[in-house]
C-alpha atoms as a PDB file:
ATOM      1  CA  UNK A   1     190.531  32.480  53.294  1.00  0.00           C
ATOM      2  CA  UNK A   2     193.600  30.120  53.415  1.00  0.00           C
ATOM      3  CA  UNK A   3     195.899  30.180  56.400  1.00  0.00           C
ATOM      4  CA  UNK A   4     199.035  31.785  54.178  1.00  0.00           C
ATOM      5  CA  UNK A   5     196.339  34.327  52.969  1.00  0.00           C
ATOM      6  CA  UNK A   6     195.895  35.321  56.939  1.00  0.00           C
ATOM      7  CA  UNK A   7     199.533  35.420  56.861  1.00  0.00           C
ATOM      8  CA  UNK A   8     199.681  37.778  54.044  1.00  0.00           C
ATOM      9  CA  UNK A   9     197.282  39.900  54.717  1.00  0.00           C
ATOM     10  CA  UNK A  10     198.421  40.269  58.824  1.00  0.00           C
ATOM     11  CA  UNK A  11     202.010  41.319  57.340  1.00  0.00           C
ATOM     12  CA  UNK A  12     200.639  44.025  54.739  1.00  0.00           C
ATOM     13  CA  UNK A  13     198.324  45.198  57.683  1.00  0.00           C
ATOM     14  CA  UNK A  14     201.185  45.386  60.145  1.00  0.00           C
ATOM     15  CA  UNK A  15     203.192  47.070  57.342  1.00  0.00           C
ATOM     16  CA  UNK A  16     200.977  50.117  56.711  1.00  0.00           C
ATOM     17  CA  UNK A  17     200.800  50.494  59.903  1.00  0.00           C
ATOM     18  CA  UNK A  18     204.694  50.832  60.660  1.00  0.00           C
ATOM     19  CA  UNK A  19     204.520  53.247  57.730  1.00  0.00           C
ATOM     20  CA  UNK A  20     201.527  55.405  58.533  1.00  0.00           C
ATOM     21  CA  UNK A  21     202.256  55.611  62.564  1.00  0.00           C
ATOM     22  CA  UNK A  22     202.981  58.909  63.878  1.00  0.00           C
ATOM     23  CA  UNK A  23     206.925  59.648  64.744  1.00  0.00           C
ATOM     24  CA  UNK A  24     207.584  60.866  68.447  1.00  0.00           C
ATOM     25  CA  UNK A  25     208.922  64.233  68.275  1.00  0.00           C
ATOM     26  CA  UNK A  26     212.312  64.193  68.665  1.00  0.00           C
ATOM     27  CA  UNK A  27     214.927  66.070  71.381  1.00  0.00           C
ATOM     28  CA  UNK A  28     217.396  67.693  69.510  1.00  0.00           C
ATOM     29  CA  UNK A  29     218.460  69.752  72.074  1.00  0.00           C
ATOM     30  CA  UNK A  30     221.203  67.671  72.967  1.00  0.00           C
ATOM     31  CA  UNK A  31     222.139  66.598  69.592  1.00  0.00           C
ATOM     32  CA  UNK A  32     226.080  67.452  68.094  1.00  0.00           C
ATOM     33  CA  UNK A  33     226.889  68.660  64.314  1.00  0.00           C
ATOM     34  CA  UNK A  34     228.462  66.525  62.307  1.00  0.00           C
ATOM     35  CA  UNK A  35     229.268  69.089  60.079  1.00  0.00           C
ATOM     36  CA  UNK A  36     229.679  72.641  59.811  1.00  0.00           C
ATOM     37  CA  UNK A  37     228.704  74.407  56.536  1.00  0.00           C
ATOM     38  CA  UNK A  38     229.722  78.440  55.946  1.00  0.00           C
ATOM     39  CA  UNK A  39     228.180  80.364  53.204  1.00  0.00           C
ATOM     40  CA  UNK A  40     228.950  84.170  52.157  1.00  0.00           C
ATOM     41  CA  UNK A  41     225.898  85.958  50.769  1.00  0.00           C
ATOM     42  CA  UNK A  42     225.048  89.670  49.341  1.00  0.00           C
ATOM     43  CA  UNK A  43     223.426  89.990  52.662  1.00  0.00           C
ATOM     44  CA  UNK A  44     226.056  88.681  54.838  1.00  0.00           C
ATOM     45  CA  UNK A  45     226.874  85.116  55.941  1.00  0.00           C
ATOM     46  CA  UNK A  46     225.219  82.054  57.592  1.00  0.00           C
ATOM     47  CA  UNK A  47     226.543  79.018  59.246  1.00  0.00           C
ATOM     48  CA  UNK A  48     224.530  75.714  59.106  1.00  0.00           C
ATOM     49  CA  UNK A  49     224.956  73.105  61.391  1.00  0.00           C
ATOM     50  CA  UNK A  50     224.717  69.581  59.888  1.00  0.00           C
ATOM     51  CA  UNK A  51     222.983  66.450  61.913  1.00  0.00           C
ATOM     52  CA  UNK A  52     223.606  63.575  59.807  1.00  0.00           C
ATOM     53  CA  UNK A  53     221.633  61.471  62.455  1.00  0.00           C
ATOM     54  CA  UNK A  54     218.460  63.522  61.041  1.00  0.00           C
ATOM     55  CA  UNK A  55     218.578  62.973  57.391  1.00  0.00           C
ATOM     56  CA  UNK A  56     221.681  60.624  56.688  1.00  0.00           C
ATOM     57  CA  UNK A  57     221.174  60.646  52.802  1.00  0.00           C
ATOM     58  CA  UNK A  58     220.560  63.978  52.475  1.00  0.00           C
ATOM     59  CA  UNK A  59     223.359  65.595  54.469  1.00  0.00           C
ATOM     60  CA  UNK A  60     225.873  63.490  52.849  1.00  0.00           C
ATOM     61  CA  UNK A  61     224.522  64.526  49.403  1.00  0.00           C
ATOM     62  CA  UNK A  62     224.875  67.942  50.831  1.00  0.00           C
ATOM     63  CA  UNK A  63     228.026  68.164  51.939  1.00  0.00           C
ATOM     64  CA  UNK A  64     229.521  66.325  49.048  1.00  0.00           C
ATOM     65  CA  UNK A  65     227.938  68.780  46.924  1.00  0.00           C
ATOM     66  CA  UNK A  66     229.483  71.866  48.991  1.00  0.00           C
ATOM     67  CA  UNK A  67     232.926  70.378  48.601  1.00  0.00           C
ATOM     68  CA  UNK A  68     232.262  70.489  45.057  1.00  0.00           C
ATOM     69  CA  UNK A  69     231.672  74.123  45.502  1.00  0.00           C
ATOM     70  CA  UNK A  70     228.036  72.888  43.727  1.00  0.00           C
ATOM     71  CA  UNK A  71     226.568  75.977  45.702  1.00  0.00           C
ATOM     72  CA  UNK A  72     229.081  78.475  44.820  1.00  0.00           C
ATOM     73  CA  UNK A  73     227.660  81.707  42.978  1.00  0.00           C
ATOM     74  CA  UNK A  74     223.945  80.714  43.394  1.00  0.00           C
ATOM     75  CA  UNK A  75     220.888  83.116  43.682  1.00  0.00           C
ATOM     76  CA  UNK A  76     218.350  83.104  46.699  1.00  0.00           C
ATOM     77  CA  UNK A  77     215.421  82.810  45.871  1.00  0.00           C
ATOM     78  CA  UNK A  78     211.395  81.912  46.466  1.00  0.00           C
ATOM     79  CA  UNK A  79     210.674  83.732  49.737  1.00  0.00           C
ATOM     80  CA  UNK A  80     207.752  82.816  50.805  1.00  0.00           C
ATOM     81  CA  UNK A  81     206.422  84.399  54.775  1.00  0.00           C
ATOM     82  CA  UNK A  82     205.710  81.812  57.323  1.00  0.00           C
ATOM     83  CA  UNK A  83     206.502  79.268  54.566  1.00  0.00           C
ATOM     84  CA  UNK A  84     210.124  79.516  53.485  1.00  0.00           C
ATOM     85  CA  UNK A  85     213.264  81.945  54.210  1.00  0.00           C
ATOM     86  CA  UNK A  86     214.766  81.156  51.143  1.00  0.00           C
ATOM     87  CA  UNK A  87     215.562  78.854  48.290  1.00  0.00           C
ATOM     88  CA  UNK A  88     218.794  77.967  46.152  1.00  0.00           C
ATOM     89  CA  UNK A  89     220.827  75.332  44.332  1.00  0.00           C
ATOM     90  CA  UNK A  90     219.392  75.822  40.403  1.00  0.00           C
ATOM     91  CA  UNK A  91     222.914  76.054  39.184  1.00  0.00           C
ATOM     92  CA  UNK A  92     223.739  78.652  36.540  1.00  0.00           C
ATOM     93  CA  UNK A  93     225.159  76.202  34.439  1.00  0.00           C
ATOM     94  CA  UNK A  94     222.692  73.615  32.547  1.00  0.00           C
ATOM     95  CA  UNK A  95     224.973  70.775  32.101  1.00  0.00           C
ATOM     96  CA  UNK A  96     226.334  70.934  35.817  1.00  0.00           C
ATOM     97  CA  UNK A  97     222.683  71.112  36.948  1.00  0.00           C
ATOM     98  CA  UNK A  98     221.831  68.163  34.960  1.00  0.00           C
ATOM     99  CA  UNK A  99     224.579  66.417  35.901  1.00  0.00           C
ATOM    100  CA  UNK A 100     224.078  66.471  39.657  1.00  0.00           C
ATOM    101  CA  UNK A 101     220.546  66.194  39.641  1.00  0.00           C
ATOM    102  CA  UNK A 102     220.817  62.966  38.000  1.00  0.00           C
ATOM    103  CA  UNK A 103     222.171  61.580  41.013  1.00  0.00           C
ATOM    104  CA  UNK A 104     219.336  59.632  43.140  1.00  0.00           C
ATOM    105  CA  UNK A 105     219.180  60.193  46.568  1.00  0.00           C
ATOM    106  CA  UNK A 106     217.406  57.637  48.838  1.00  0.00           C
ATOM    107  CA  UNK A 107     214.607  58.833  51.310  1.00  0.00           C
ATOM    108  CA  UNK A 108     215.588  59.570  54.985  1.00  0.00           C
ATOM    109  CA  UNK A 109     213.068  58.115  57.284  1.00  0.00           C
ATOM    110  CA  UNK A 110     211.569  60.217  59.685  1.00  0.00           C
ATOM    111  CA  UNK A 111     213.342  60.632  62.963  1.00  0.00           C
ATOM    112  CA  UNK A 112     211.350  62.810  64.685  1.00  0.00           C
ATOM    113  CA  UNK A 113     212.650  65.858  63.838  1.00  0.00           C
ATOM    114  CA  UNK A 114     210.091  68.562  63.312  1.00  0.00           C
ATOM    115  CA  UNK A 115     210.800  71.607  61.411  1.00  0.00           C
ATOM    116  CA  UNK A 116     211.871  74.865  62.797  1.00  0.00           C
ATOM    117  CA  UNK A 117     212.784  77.964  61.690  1.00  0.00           C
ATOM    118  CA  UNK A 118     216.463  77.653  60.334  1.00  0.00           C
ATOM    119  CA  UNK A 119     216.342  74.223  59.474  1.00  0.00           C
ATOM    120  CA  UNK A 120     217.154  73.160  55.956  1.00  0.00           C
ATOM    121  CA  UNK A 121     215.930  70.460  53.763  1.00  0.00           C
ATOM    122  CA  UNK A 122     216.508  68.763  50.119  1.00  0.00           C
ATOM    123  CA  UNK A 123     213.409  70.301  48.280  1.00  0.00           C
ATOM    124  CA  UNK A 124     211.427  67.184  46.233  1.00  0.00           C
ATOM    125  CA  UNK A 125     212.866  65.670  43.316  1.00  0.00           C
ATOM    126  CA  UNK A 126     215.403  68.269  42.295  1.00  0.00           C
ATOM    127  CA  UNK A 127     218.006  67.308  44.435  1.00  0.00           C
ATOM    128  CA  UNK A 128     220.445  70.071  44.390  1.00  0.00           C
ATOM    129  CA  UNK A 129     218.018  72.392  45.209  1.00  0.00           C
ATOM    130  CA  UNK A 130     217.510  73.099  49.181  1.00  0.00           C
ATOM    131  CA  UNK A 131     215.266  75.196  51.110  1.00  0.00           C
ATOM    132  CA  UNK A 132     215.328  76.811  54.249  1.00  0.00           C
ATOM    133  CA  UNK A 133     212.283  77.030  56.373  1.00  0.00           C
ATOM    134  CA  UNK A 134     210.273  79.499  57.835  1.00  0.00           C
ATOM    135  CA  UNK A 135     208.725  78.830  61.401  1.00  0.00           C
ATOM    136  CA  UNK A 136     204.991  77.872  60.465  1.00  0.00           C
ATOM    137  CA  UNK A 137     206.071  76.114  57.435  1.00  0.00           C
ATOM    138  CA  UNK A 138     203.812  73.092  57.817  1.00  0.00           C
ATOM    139  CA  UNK A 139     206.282  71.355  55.795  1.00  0.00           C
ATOM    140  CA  UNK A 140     207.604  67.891  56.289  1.00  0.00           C
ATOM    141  CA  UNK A 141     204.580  65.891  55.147  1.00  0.00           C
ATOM    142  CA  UNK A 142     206.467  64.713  52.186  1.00  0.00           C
ATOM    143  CA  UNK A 143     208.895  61.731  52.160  1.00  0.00           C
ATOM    144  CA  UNK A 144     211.610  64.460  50.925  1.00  0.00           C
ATOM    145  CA  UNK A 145     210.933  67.186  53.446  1.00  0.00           C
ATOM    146  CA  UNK A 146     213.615  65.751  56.024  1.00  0.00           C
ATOM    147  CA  UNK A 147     215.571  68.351  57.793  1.00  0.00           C
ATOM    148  CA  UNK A 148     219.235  67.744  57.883  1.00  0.00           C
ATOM    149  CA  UNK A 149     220.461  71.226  59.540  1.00  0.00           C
ATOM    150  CA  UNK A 150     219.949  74.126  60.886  1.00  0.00           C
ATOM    151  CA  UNK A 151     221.252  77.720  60.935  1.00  0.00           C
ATOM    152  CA  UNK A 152     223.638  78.261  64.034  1.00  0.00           C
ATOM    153  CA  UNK A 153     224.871  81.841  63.072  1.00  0.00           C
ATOM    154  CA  UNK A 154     223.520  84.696  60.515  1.00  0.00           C
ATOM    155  CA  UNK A 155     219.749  84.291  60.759  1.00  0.00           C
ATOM    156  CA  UNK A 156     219.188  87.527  60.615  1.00  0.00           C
ATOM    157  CA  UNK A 157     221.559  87.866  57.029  1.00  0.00           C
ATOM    158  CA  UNK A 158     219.112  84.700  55.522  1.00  0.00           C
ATOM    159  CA  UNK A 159     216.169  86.452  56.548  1.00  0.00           C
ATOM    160  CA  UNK A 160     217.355  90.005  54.792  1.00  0.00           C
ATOM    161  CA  UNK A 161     217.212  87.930  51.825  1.00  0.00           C
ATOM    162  CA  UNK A 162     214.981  90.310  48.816  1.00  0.00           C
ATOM    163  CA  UNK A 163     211.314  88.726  48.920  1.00  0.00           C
ATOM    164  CA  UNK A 164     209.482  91.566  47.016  1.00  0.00           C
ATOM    165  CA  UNK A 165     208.716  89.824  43.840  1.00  0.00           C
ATOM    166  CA  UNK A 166     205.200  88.444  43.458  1.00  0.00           C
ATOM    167  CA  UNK A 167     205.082  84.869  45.299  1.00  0.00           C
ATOM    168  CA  UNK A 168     205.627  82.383  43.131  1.00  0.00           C
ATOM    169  CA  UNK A 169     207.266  84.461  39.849  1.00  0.00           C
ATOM    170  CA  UNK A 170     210.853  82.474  40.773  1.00  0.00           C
ATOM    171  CA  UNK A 171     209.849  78.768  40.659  1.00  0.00           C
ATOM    172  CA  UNK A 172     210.224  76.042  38.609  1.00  0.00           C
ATOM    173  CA  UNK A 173     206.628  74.787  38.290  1.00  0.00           C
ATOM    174  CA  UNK A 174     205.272  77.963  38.037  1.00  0.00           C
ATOM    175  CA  UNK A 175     205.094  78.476  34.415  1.00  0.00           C
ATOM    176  CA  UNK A 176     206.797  77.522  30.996  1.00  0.00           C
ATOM    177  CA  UNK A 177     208.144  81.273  30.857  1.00  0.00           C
ATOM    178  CA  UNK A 178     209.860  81.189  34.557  1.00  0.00           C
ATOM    179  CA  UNK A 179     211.090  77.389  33.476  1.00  0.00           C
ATOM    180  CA  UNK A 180     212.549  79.207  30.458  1.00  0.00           C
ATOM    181  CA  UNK A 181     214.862  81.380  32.575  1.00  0.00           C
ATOM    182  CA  UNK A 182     215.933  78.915  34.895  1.00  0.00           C
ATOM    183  CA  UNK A 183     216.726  76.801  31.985  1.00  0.00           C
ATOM    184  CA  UNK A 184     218.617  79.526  30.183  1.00  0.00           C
ATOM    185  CA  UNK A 185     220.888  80.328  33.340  1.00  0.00           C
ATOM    186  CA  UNK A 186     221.744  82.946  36.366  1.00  0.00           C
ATOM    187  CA  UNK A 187     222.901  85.365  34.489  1.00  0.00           C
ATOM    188  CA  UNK A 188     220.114  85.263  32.042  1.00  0.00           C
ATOM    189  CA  UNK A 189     217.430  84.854  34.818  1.00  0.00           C
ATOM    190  CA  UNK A 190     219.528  87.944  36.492  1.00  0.00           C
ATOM    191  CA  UNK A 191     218.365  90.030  33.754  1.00  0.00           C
ATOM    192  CA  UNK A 192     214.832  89.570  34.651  1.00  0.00           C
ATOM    193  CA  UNK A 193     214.962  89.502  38.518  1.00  0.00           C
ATOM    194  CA  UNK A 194     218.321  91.788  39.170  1.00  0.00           C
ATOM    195  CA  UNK A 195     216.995  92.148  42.965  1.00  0.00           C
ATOM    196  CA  UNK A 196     217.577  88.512  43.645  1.00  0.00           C
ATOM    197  CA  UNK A 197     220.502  87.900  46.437  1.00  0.00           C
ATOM    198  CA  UNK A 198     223.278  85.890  45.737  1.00  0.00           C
ATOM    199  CA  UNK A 199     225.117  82.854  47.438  1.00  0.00           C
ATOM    200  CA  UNK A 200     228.736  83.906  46.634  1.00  0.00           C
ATOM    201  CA  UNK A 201     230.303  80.675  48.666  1.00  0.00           C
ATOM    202  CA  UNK A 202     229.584  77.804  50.625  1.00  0.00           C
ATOM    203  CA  UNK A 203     232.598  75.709  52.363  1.00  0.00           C
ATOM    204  CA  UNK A 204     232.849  73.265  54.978  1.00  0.00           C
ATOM    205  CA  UNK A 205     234.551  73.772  58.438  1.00  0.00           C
ATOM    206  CA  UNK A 206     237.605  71.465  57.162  1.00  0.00           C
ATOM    207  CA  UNK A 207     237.785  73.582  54.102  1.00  0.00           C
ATOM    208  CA  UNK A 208     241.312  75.923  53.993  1.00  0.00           C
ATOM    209  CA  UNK A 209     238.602  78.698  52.516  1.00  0.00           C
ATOM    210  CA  UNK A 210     236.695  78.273  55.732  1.00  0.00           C
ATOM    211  CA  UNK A 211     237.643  82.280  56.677  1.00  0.00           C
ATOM    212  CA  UNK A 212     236.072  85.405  55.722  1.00  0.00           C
ATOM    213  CA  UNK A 213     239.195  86.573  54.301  1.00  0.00           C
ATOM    214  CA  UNK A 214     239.331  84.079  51.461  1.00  0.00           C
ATOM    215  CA  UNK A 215     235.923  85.593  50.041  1.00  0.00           C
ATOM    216  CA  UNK A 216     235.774  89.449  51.209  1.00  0.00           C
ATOM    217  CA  UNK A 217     236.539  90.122  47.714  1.00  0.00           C
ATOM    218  CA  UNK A 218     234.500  88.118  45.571  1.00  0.00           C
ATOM    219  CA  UNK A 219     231.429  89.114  48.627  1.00  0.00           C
ATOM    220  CA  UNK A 220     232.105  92.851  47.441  1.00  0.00           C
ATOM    221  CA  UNK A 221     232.471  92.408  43.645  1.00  0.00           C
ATOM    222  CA  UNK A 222     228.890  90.432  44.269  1.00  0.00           C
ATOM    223  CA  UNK A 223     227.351  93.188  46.188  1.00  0.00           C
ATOM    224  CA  UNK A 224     228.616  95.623  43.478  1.00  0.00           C
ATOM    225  CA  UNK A 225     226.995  93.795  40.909  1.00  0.00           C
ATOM    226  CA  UNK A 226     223.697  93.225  42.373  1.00  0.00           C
ATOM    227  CA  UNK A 227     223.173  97.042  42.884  1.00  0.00           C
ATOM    228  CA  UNK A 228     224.334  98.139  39.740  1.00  0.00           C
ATOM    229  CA  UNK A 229     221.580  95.785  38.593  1.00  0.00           C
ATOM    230  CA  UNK A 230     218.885  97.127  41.197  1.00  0.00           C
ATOM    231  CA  UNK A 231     220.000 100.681  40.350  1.00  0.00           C
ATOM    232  CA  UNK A 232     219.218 100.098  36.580  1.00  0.00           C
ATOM    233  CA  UNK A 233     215.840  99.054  37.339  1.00  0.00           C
ATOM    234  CA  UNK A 234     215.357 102.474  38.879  1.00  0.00           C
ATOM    235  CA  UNK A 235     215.517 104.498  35.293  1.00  0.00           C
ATOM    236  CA  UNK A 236     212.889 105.889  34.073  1.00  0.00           C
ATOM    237  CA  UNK A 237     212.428 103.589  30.629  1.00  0.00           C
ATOM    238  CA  UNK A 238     212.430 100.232  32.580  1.00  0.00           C
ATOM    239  CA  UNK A 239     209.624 101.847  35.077  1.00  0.00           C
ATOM    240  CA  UNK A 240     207.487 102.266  32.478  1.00  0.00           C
ATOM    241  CA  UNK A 241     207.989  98.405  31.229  1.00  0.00           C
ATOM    242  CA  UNK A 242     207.780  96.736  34.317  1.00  0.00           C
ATOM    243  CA  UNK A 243     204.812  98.703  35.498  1.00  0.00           C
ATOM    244  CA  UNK A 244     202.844  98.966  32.390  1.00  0.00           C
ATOM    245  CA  UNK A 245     204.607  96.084  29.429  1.00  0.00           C
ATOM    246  CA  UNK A 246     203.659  96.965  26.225  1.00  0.00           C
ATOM    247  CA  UNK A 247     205.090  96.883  22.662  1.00  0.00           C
ATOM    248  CA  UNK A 248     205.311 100.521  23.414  1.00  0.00           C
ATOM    249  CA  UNK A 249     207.127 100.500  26.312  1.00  0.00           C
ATOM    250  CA  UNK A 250     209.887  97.882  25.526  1.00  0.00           C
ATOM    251  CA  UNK A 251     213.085  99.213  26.468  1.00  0.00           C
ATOM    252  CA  UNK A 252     215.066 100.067  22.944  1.00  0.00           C
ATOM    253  CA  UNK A 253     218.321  98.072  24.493  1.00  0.00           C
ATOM    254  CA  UNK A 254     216.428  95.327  23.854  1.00  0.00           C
ATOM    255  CA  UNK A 255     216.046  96.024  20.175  1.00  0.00           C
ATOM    256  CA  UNK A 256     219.696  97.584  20.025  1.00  0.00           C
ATOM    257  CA  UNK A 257     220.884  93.754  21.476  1.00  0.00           C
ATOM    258  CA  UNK A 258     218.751  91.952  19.119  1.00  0.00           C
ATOM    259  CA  UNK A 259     220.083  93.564  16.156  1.00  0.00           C
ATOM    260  CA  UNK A 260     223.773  92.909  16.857  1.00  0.00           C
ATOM    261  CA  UNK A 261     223.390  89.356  17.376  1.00  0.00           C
ATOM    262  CA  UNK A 262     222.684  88.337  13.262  1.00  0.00           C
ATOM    263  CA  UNK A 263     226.201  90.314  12.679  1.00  0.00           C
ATOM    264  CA  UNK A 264     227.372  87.180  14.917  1.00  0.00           C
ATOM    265  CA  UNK A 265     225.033  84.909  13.190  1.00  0.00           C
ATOM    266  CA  UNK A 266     223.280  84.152  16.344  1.00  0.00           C
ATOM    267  CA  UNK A 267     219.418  84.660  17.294  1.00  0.00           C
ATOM    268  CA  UNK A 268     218.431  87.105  19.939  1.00  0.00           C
ATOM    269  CA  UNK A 269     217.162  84.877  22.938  1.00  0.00           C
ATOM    270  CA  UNK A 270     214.018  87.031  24.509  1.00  0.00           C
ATOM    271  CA  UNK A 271     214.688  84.886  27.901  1.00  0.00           C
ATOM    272  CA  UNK A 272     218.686  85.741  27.915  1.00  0.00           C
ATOM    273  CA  UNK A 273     217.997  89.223  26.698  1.00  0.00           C
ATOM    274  CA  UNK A 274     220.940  88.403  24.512  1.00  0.00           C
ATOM    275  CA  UNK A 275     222.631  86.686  21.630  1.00  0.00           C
ATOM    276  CA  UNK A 276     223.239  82.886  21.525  1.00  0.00           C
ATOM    277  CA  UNK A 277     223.392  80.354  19.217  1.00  0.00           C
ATOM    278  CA  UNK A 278     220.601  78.643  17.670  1.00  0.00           C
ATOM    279  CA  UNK A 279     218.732  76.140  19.533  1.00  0.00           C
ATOM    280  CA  UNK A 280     219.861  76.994  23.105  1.00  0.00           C
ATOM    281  CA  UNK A 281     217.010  78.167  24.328  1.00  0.00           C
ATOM    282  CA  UNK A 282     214.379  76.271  25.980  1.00  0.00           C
ATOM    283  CA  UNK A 283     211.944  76.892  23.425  1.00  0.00           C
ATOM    284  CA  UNK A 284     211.607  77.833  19.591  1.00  0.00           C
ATOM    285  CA  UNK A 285     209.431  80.907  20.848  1.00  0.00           C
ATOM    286  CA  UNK A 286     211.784  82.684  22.883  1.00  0.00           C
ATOM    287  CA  UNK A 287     214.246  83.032  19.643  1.00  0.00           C
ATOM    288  CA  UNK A 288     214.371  85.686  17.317  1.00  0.00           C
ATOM    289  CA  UNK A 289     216.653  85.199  14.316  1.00  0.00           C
ATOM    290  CA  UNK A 290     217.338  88.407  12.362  1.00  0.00           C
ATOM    291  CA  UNK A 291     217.505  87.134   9.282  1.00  0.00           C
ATOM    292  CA  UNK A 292     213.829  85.771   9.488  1.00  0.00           C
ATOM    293  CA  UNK A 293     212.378  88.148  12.078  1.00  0.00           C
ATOM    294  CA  UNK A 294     212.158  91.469  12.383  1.00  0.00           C
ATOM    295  CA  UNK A 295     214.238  92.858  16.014  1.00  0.00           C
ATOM    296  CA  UNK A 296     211.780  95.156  17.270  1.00  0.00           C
ATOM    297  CA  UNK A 297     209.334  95.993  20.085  1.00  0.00           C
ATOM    298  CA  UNK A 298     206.552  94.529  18.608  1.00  0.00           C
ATOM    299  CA  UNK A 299     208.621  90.886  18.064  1.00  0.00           C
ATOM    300  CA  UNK A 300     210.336  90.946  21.401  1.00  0.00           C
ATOM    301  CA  UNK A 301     206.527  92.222  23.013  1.00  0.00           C
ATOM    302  CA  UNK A 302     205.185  89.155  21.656  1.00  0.00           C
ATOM    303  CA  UNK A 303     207.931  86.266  22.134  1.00  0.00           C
ATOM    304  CA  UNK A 304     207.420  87.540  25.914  1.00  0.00           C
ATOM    305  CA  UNK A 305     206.598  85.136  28.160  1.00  0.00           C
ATOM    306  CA  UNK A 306     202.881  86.231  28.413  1.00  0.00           C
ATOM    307  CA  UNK A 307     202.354  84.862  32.520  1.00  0.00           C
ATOM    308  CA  UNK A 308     205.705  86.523  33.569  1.00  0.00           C
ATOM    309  CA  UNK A 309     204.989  88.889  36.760  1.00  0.00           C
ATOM    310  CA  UNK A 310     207.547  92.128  36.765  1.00  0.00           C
ATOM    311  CA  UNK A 311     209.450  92.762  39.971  1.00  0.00           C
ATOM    312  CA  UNK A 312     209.028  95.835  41.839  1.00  0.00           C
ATOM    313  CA  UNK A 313     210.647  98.661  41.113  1.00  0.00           C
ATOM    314  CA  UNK A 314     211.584  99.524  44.932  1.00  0.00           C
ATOM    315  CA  UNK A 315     213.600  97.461  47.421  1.00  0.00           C
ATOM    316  CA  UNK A 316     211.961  96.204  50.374  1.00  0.00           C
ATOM    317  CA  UNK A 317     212.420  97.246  53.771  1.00  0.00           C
ATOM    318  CA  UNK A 318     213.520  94.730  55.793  1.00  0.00           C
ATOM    319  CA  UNK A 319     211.683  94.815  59.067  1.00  0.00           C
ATOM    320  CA  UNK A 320     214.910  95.713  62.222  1.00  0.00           C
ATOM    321  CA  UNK A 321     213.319  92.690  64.385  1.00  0.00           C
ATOM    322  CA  UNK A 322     215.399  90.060  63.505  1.00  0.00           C
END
């Protein structure tokens, strides 16, 4: 081996090890937001304290995307015990979504801070998208797991947060079916998972909406929506299709909103559970166009997305130690 080979080689060895060596645990007792982040949920609201010093990419990309009011009107969702409190950030709108998860966000190194329960974190690739944790999580053994803040106030409103659907029925890489409703929308995905929770707001200290009183309203309206949604679950037809789906048991609404949509010369998206135009959908299967397909219980049955788990048909009880 030549001498600049030693050379080489010495540098790549001391470089994996600067990469793979373990990162003291830091103190964060002592460490000062640098900002402060309110958000106004159907289950009350939570106040996250930013540390820029722990994940400098991340909590600017945060921020700037709460300013935006990115976060505004978002469902909660992916519950997961010991693992995660709650997720959010897959913005209702596809081209918004698109839009601001194109931008890249460079890794935070690891400064030592090890996850707790509160903390939140940018969650992989899908950069709008946070999580916050659970304590047990195990997580932050991926280069994106970095926490950047952590709840100061309302941990007991992010931990009321719904969690009774199946683990894993809300998530992006869980099947083509779920991707189909998180491509298709909130509202759409609403239809399908009406308990889900809702982020109504998110604002920053310096914000002039920083107060309560600027989103009482639109925190009620929310709230009023959700349950109407919950309550409609409760009848007696969409019992029998969540807890036994069959062609026989598909709710007739379905078929009643199906056939309305070729007077509008649009296709009845099985996904939206209503009319749109051709082509927005996520895929050719989850369309039904009246004038080539029948609208009825046996159609809609079968366009269903065939791994889809129902919700339950109860609410939760959320346990009083908090």
């Amino acid at each position: 081996m030549t001498c600049s080979n030693c050379i080489f080689q010495g540098l790549v060895s001391l470089a994996l090890l600067c990469t793979t060596a373990a990162v003291d645990a830091r103190d964060i007792s002592k460490d000062t937001p640098s900002h402060q982040v309110r958000c106004w949920t159907t289950k009350g609201r939570f106040t996250l304290d930013i540390h820029k010093n722990w994940a400098p990419n991340s909590a600017k990309h945060f921020v700037k995307l709460v300013k935006s009011k990115y976060y505004d009107d978002q469902l909660c969702y992916n519950k997961i015990p010991n693992v995660l409190l709650s997720m959010f950030g897959q913005h209702f709108d596809l081209k918004t979504r698109a839009a601001a998860q194109e931008v890249e966000v460079a890794e935070d190194a690891d400064m030592g801070v090890k996850f707790a329960k509160g903390m939140i974190s940018l969650a992989s690739a899908r950069n709008t998208v946070v999580f916050i944790a659970d304590e047990g999580s195990g997580l932050g053994d991926k280069p994106h797991e970095r926490p950047f803040g952590i709840i100061s106030e309302g941990m007991d409103n992010v931990m009321g947060n719904f969690h009774g659907y199946p683990e894993g029925s809300f998530q992006t890489n869980y099947t083509d079916g779920v991707e189909r409703f998180i491509h298709n929308g909130r509202l759409e995905t609403r239809a399908h998972f009406p308990h889900l929770d809702v982020i109504v707001a998110c604002r920053t200290s310096k914000s002039e909406e920083y107060g309560d009183e600027h989103h009482a309203k639109a925190v009620e309206e929310a709230i009023a929506v959700r349950q109407e949604l919950v309550d409609a679950t409760e009848a007696e037809v969409m019992k029998a299709w969540y807890h036994h789906p069959s062609k026989k048991t598909v709710p007739q609404k379905y078929v009643e909103a199906c056939e309305k949509c070729e007077d509008k010369d649009q296709v009845f998206v099985i996904s939206m559970l209503a009319c749109a135009n051709s082509g927005m959908a996520m895929s050719p299967s989850d369309e039904i166009d009246g004038k080539t397909k029948e609208c009825s219980k046996k159609t809609i049955f079968k366009g269903w997305p065939a791994s889809f788990q129902f919700p339950s048909a109860t609410e939760p009880k959320v346990s009083e130690e908090l």
